[in-house]
N, C-alpha and C. Protein backbone atom coordinates (compact mmCIF):
# COMPACT_ATOMS: atom_id res chain seq x y z
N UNK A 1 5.05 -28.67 26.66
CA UNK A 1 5.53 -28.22 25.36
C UNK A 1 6.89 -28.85 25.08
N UNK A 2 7.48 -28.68 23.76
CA UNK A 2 8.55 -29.35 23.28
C UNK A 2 9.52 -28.44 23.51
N UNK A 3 10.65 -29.43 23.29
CA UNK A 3 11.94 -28.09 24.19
C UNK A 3 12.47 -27.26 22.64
N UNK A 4 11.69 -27.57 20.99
CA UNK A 4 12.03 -26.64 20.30
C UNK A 4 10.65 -25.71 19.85
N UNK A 5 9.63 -25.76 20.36
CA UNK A 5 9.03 -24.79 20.79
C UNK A 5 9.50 -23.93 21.91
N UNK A 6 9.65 -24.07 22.71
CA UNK A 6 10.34 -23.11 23.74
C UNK A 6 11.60 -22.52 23.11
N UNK A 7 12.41 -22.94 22.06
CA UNK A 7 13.87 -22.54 22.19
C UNK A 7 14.00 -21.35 20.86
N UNK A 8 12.25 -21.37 20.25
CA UNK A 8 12.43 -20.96 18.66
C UNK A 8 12.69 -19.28 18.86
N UNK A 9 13.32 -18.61 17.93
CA UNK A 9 13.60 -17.46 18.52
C UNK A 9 12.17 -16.50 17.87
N UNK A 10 12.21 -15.36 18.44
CA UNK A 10 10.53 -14.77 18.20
C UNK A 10 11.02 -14.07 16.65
N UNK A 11 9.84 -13.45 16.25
CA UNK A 11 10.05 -13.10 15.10
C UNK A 11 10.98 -11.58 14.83
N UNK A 12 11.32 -11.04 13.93
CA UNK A 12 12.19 -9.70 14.03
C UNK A 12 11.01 -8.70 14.34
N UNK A 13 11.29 -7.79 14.69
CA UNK A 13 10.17 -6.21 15.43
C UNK A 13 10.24 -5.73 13.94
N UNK A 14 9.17 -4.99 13.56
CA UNK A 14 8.90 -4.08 12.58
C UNK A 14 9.40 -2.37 12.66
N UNK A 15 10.33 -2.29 13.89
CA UNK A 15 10.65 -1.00 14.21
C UNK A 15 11.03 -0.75 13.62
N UNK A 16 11.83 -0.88 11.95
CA UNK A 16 12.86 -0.46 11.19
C UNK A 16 12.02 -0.31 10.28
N UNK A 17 10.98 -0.80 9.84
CA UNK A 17 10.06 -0.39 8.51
C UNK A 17 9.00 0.76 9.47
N UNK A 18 8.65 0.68 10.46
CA UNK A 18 7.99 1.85 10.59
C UNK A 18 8.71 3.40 10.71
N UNK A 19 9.94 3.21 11.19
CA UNK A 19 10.82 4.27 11.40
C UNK A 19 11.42 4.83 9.67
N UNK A 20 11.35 3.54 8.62
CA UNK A 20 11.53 3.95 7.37
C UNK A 20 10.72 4.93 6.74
N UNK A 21 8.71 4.59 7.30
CA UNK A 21 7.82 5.08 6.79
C UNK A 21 7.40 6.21 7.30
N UNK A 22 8.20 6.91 8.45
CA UNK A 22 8.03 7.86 8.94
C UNK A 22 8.91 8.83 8.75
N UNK A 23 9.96 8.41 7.97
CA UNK A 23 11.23 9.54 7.57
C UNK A 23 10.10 10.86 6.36
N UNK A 24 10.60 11.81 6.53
CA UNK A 24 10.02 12.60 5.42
C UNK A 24 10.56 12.61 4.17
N UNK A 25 10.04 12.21 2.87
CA UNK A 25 10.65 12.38 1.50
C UNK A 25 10.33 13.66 0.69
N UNK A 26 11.15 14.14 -0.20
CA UNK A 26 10.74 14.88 -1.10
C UNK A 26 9.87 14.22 -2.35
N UNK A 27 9.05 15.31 -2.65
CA UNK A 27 8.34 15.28 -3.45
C UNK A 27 6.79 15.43 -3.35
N UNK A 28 6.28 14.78 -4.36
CA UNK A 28 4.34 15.10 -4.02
C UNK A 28 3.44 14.12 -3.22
N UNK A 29 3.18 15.00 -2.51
CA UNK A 29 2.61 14.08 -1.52
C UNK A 29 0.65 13.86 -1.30
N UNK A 30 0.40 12.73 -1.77
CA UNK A 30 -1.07 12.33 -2.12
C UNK A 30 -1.68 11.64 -1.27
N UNK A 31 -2.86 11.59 -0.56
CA UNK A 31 -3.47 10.58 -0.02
C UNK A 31 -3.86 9.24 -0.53
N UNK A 32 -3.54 8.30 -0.18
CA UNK A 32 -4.13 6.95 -0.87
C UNK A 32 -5.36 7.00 -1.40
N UNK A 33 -6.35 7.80 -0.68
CA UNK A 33 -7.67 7.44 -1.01
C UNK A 33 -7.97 8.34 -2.23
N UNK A 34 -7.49 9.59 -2.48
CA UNK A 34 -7.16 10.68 -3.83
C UNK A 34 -6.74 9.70 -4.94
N UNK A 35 -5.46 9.02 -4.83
CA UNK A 35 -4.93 8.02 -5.91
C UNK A 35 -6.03 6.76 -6.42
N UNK A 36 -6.93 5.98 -5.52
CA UNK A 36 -7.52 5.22 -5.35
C UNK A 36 -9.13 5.98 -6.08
N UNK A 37 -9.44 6.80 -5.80
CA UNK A 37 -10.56 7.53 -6.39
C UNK A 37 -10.10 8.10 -7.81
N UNK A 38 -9.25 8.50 -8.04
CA UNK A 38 -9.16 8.41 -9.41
C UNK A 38 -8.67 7.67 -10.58
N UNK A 39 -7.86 6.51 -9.96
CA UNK A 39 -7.67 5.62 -10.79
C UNK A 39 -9.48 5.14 -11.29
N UNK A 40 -10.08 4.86 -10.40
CA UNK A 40 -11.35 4.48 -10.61
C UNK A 40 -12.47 5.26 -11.74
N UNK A 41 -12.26 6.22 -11.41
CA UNK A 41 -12.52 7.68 -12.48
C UNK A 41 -12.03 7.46 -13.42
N UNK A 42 -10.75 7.47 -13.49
CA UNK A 42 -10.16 7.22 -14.71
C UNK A 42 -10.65 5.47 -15.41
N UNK A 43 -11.02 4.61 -15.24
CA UNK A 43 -11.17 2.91 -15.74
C UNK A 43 -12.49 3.51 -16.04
N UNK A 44 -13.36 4.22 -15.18
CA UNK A 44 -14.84 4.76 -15.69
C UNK A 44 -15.33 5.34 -16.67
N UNK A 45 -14.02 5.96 -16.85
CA UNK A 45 -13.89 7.04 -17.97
C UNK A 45 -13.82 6.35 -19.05
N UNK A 46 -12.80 5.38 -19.38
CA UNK A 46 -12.27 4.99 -20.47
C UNK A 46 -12.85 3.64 -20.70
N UNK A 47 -13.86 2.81 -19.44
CA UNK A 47 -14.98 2.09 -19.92
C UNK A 47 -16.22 3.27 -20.68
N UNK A 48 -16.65 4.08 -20.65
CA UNK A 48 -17.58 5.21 -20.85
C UNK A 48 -17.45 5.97 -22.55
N UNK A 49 -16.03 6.22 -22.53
CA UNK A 49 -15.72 6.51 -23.76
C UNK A 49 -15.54 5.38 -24.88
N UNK A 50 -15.05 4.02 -24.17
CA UNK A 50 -15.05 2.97 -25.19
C UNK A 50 -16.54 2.66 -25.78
N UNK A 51 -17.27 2.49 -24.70
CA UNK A 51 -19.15 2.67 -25.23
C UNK A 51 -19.66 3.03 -26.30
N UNK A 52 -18.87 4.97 -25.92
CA UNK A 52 -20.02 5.18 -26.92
C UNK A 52 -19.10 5.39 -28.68
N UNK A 53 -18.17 5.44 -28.39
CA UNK A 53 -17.27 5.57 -29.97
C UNK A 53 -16.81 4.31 -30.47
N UNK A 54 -17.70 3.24 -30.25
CA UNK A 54 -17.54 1.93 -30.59
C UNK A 54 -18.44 1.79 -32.31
């Protein structure tokens, strides 16, 4: 190997964004998959209603 492969420094640890995402915040707290299921509901909806009052 080359001596600046060997010398490259490794990448930074993610310990500081996981320790960010684990602090507790105020406020409302939703599951992704709740947000994700109804946005969908909701584009369904408002493809559904555009349909029929066209």
């Amino acid at each position: 190997m080359s001596s600046k492969k060997k010398n490259t420094p490794l990448p930074a640890s993610s310990a500081g964004l996981l320790t960010f995402f684990n602090e507790e915040t105020k406020g409302i707290k939703i599951r992704p998959e709740i947000v994700l299921i109804g946005s969908i509901a909701l584009i369904a909806l408002s493809i559904i209603i555009n349909a029929f009052f066209r």
